[in-house]
PDB file of N, CA and C in Angstrom:
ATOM      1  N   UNK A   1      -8.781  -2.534 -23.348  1.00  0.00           N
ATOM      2  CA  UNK A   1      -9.500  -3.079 -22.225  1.00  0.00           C
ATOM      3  C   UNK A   1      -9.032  -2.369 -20.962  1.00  0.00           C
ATOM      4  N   UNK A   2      -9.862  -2.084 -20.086  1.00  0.00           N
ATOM      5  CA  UNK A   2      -9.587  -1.715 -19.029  1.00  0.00           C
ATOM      6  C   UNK A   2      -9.230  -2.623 -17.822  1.00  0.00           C
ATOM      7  N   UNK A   3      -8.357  -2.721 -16.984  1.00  0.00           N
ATOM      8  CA  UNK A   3      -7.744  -3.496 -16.314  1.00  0.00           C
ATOM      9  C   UNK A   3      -7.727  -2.953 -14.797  1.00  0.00           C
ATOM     10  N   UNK A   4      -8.450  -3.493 -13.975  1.00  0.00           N
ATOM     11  CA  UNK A   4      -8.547  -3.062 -12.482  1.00  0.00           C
ATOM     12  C   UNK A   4      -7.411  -3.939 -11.227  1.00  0.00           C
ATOM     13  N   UNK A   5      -6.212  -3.390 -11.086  1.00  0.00           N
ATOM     14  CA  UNK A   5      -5.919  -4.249 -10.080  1.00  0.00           C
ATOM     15  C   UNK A   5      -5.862  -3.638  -8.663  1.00  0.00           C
ATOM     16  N   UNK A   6      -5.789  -4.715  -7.643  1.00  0.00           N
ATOM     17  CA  UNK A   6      -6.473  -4.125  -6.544  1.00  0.00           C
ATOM     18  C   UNK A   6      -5.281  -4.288  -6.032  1.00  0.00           C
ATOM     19  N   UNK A   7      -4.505  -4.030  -5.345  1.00  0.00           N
ATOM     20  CA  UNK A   7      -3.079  -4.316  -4.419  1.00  0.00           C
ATOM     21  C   UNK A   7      -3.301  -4.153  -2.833  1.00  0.00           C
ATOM     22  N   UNK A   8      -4.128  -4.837  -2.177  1.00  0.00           N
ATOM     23  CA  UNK A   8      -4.225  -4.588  -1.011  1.00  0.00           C
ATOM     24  C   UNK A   8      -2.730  -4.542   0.191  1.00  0.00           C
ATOM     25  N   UNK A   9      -2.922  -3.833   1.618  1.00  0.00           N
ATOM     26  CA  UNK A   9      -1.964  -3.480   2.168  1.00  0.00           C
ATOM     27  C   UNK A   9      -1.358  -5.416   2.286  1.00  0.00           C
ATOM     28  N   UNK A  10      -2.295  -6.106   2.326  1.00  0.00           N
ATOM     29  CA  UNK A  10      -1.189  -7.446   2.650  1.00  0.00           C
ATOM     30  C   UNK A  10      -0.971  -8.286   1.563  1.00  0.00           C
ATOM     31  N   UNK A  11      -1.057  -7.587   0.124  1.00  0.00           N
ATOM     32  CA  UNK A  11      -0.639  -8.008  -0.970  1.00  0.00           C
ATOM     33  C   UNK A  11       0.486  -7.376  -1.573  1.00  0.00           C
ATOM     34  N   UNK A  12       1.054  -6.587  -0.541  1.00  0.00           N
ATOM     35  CA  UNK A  12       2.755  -6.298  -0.602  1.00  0.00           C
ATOM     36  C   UNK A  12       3.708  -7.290   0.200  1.00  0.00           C
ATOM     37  N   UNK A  13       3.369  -8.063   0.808  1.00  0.00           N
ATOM     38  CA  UNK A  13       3.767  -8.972   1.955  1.00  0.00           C
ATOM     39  C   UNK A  13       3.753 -10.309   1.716  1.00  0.00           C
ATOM     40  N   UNK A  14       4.481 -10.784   1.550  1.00  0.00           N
ATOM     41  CA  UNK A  14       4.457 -12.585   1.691  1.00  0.00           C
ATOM     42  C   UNK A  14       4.158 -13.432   3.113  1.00  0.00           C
ATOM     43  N   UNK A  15       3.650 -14.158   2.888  1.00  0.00           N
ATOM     44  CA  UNK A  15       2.814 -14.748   4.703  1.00  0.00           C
ATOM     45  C   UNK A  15       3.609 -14.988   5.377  1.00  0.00           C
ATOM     46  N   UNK A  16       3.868 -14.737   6.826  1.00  0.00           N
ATOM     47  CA  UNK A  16       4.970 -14.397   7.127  1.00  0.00           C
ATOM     48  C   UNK A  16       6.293 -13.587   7.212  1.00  0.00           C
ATOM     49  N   UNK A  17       6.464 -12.531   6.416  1.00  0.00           N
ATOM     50  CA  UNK A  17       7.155 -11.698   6.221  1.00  0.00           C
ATOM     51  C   UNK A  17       7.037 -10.551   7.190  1.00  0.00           C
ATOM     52  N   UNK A  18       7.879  -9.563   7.369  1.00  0.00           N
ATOM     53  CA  UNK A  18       8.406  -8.902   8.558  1.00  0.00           C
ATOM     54  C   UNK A  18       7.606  -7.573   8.065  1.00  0.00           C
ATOM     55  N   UNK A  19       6.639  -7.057   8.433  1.00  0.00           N
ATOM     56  CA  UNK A  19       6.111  -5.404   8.094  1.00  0.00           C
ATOM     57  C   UNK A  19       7.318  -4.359   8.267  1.00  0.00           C
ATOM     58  N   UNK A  20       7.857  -4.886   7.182  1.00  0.00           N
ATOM     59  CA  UNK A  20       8.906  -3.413   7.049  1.00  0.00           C
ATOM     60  C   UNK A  20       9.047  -2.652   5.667  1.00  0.00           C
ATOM     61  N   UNK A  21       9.388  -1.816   5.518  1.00  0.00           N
ATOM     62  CA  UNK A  21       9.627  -0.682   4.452  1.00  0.00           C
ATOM     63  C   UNK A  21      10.118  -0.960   3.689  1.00  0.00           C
ATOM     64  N   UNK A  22      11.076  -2.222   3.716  1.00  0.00           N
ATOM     65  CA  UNK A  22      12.121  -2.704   2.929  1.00  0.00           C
ATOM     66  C   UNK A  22      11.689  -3.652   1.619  1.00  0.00           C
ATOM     67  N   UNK A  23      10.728  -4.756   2.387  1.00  0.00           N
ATOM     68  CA  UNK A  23      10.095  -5.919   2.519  1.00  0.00           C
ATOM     69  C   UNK A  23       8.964  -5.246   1.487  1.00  0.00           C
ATOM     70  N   UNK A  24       7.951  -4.088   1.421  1.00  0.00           N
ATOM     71  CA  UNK A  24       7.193  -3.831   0.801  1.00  0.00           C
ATOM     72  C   UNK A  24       7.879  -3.070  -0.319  1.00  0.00           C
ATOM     73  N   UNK A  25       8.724  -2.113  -0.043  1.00  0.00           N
ATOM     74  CA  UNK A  25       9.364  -1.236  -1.509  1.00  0.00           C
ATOM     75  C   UNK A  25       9.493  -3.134  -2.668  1.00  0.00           C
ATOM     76  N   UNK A  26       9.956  -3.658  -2.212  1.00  0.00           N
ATOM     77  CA  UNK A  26      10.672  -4.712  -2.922  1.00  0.00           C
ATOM     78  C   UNK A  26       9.538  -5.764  -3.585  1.00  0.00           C
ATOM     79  N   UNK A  27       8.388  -5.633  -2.965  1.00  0.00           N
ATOM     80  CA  UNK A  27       7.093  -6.349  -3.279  1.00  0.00           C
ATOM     81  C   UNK A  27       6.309  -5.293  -4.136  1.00  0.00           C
ATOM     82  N   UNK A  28       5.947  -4.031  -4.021  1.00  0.00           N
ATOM     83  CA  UNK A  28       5.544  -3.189  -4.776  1.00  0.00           C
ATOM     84  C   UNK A  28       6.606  -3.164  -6.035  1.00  0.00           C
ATOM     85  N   UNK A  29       7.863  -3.413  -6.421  1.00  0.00           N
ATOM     86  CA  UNK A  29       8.676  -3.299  -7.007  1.00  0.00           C
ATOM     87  C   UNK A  29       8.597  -4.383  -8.233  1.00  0.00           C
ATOM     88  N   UNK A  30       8.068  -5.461  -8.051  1.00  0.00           N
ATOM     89  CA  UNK A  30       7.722  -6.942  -8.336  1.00  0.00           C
ATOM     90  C   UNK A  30       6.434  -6.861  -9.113  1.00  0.00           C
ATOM     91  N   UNK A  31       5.604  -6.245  -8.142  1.00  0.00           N
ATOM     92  CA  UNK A  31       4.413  -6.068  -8.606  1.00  0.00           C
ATOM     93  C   UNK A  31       3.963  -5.089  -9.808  1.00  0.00           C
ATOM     94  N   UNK A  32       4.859  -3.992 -10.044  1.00  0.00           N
ATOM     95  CA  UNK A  32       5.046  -3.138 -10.541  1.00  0.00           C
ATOM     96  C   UNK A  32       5.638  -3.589 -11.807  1.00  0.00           C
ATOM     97  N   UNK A  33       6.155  -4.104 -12.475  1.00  0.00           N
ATOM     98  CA  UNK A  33       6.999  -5.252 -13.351  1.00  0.00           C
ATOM     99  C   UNK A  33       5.850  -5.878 -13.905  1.00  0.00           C
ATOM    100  N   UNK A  34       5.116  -6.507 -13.010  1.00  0.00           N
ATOM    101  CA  UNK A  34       3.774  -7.146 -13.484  1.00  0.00           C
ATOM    102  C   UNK A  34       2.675  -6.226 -14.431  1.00  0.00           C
ATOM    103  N   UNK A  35       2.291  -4.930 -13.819  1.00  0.00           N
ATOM    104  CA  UNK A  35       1.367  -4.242 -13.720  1.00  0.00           C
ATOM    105  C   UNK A  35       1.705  -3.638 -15.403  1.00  0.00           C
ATOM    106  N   UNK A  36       3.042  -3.140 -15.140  1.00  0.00           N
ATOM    107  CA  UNK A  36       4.093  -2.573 -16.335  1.00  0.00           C
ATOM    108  C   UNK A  36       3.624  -3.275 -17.678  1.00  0.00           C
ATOM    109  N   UNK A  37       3.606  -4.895 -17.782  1.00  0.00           N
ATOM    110  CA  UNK A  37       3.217  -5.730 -18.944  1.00  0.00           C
ATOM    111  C   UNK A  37       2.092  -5.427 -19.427  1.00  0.00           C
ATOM    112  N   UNK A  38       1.023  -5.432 -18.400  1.00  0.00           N
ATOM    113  CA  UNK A  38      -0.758  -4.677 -18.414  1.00  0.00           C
ATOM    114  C   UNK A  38      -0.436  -4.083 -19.474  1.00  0.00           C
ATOM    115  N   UNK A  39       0.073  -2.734 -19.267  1.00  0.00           N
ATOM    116  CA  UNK A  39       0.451  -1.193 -19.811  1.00  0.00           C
ATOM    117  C   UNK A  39       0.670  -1.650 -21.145  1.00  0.00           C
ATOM    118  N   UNK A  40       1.845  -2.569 -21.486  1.00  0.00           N
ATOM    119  CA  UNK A  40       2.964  -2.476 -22.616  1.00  0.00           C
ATOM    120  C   UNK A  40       1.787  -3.325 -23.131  1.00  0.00           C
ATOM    121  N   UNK A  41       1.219  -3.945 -23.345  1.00  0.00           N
ATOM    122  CA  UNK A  41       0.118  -5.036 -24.192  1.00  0.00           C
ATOM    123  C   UNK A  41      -0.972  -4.038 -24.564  1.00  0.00           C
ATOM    124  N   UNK A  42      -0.825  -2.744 -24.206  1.00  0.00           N
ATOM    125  CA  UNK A  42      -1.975  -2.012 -24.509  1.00  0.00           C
ATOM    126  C   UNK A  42      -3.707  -1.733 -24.037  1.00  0.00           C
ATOM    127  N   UNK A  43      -3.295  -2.158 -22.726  1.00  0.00           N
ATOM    128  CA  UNK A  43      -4.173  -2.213 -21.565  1.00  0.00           C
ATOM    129  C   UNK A  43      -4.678  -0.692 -21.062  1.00  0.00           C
ATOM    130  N   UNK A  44      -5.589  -0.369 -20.865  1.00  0.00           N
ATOM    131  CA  UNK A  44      -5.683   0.529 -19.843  1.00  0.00           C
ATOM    132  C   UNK A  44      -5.583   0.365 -17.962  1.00  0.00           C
ATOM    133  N   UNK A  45      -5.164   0.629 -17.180  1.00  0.00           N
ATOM    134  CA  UNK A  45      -4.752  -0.008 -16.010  1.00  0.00           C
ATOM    135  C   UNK A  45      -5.110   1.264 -15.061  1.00  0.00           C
ATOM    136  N   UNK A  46      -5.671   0.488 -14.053  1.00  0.00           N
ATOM    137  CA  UNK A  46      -6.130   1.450 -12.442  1.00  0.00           C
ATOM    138  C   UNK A  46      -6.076   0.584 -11.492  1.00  0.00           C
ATOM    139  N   UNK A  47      -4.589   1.359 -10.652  1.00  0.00           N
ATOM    140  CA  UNK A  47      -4.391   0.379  -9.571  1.00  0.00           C
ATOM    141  C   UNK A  47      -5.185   1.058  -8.055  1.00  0.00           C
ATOM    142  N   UNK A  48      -5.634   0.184  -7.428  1.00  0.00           N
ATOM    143  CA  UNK A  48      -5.904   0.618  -6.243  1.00  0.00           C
ATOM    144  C   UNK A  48      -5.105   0.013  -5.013  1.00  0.00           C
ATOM    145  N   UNK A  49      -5.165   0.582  -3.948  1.00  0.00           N
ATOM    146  CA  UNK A  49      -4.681  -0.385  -2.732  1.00  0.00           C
ATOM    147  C   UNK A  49      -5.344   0.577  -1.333  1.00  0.00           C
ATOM    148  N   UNK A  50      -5.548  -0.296  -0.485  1.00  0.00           N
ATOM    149  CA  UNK A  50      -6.120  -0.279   0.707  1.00  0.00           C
ATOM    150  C   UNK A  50      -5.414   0.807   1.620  1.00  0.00           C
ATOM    151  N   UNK A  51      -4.108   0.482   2.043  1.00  0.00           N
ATOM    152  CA  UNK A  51      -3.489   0.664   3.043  1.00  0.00           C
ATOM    153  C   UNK A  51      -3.671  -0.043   4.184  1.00  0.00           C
ATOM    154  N   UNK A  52      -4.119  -0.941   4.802  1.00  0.00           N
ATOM    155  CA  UNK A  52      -5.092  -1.313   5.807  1.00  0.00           C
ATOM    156  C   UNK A  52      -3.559  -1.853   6.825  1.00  0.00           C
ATOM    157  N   UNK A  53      -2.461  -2.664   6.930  1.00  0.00           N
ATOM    158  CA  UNK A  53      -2.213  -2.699   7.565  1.00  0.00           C
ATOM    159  C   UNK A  53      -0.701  -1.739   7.825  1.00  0.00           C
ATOM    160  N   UNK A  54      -0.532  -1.224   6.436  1.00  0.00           N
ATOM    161  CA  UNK A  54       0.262   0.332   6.832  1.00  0.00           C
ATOM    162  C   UNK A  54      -0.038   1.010   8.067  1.00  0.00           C
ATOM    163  N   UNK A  55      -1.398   1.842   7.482  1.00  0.00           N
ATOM    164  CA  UNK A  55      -2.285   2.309   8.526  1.00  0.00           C
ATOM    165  C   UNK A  55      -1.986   2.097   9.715  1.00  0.00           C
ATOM    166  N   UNK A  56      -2.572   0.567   9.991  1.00  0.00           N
ATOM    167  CA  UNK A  56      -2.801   0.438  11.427  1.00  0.00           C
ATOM    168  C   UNK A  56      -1.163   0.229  12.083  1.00  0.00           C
ATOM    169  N   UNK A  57      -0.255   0.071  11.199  1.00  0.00           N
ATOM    170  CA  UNK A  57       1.097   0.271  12.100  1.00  0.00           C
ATOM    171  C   UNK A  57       1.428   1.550  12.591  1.00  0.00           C
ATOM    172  N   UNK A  58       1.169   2.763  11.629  1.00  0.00           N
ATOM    173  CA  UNK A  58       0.983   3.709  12.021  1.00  0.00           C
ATOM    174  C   UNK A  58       0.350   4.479  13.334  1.00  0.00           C
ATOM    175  N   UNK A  59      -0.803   3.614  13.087  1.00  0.00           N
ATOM    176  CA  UNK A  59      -1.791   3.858  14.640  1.00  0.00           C
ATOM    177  C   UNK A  59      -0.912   3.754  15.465  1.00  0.00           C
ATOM    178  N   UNK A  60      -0.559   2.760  15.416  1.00  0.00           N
ATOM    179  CA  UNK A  60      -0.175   2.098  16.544  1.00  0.00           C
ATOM    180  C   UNK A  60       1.383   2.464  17.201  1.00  0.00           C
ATOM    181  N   UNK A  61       2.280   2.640  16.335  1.00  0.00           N
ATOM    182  CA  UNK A  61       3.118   4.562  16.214  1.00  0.00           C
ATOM    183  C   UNK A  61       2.953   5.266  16.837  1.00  0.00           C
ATOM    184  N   UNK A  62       1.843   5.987  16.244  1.00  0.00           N
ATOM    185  CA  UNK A  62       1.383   7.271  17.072  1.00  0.00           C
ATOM    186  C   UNK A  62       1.264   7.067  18.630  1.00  0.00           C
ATOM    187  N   UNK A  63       0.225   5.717  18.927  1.00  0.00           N
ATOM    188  CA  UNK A  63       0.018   5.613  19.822  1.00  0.00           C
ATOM    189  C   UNK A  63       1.109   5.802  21.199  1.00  0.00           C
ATOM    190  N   UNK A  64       1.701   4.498  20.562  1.00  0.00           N
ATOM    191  CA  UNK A  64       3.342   4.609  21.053  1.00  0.00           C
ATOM    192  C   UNK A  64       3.850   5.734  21.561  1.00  0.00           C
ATOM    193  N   UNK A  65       4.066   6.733  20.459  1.00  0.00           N
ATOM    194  CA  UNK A  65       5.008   7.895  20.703  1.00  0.00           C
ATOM    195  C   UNK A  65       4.095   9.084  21.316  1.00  0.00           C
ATOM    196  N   UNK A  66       2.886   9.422  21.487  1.00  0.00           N
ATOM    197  CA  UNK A  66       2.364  10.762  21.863  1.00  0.00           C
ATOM    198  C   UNK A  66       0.865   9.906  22.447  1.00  0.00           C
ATOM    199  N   UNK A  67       0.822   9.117  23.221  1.00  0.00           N
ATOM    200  CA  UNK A  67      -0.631   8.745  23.717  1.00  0.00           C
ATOM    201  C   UNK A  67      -1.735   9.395  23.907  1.00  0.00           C
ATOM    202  N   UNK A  68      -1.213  10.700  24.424  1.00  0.00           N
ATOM    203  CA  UNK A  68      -2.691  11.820  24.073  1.00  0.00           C
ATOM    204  C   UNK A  68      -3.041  12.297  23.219  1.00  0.00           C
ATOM    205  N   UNK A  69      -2.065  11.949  22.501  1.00  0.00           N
ATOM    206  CA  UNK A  69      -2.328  12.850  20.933  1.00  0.00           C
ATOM    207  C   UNK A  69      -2.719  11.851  19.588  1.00  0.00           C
ATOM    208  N   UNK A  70      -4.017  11.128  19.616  1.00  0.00           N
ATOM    209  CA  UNK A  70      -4.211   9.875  18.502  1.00  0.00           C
ATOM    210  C   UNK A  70      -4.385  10.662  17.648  1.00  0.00           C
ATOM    211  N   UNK A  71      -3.573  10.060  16.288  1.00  0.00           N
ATOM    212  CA  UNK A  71      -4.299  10.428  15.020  1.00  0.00           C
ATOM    213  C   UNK A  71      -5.379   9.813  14.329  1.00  0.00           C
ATOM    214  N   UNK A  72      -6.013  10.359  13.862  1.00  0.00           N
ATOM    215  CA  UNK A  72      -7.634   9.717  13.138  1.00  0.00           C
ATOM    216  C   UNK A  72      -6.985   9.219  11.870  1.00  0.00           C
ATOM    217  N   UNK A  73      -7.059   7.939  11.825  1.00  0.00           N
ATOM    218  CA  UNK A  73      -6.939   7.704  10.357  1.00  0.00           C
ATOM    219  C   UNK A  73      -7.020   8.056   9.125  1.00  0.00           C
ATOM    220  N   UNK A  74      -7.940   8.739   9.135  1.00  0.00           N
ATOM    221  CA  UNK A  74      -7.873   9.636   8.197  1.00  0.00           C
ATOM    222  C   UNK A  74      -6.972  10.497   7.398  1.00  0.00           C
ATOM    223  N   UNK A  75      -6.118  10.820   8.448  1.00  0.00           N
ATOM    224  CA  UNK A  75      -4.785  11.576   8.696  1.00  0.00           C
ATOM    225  C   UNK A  75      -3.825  11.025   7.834  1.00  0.00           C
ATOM    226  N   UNK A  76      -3.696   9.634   8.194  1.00  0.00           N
ATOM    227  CA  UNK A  76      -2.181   8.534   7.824  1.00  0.00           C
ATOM    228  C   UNK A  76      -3.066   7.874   6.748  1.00  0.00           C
ATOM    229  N   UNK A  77      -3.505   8.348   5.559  1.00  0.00           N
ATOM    230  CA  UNK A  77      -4.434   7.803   4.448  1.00  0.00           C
ATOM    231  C   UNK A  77      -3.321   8.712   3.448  1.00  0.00           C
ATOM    232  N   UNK A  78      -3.644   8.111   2.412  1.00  0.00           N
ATOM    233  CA  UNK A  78      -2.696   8.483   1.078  1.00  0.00           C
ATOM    234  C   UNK A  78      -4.083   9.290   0.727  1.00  0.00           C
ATOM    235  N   UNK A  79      -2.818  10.380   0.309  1.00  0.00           N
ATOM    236  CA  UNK A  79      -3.551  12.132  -0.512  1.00  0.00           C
ATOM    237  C   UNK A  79      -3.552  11.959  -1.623  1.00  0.00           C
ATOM    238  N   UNK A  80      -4.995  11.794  -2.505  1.00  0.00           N
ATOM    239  CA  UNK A  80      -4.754  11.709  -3.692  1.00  0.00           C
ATOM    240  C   UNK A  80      -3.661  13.067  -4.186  1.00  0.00           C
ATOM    241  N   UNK A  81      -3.526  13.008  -5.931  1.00  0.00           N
ATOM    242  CA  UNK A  81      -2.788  14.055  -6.304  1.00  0.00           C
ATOM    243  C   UNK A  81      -3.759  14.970  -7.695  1.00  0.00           C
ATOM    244  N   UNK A  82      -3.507  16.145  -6.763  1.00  0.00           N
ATOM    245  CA  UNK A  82      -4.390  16.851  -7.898  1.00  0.00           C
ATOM    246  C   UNK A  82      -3.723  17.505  -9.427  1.00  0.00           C
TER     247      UNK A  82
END
């Protein structure tokens, strides 16, 4: 069976939790454990995720640090791998 999970950027995050690097390695880490069982039961598995409020911390980064210089989102988007 094929198995679609979606991991959006605020489904690394618990409500309330602090947008940090730390906070998500450790939630992707969790989640990953989960995803892992999919696999081992003989699943086929395709994860997706958004980025959506990565991203916009990023923006908002950039913004911060070089104001004339915005990056297009596009930019701060995950590269697939060929």
């Amino acid at each position: 069976m094929l198995v679609v999970a979606a991991l959006g950027g605020n489904a690394l995050l618990a409500r309330g939790q602090a947008l940090t690097a730390g906070n998500q390695r450790e939630n992707a880490r969790v989640a990953a454990g989960a995803l892992a069982r999919i696999v081992e039961a003989g699943h086929d598995l395709v994860v997706t995720h958004g980025n959506g409020p990565q991203v916009g911390l990023l923006a908002l980064q950039g913004l911060a640090y070089k104001p004339d210089e915005i990056y297009p989102l596009d930019v701060m988007g995950p590269r697939p791998r060929a």
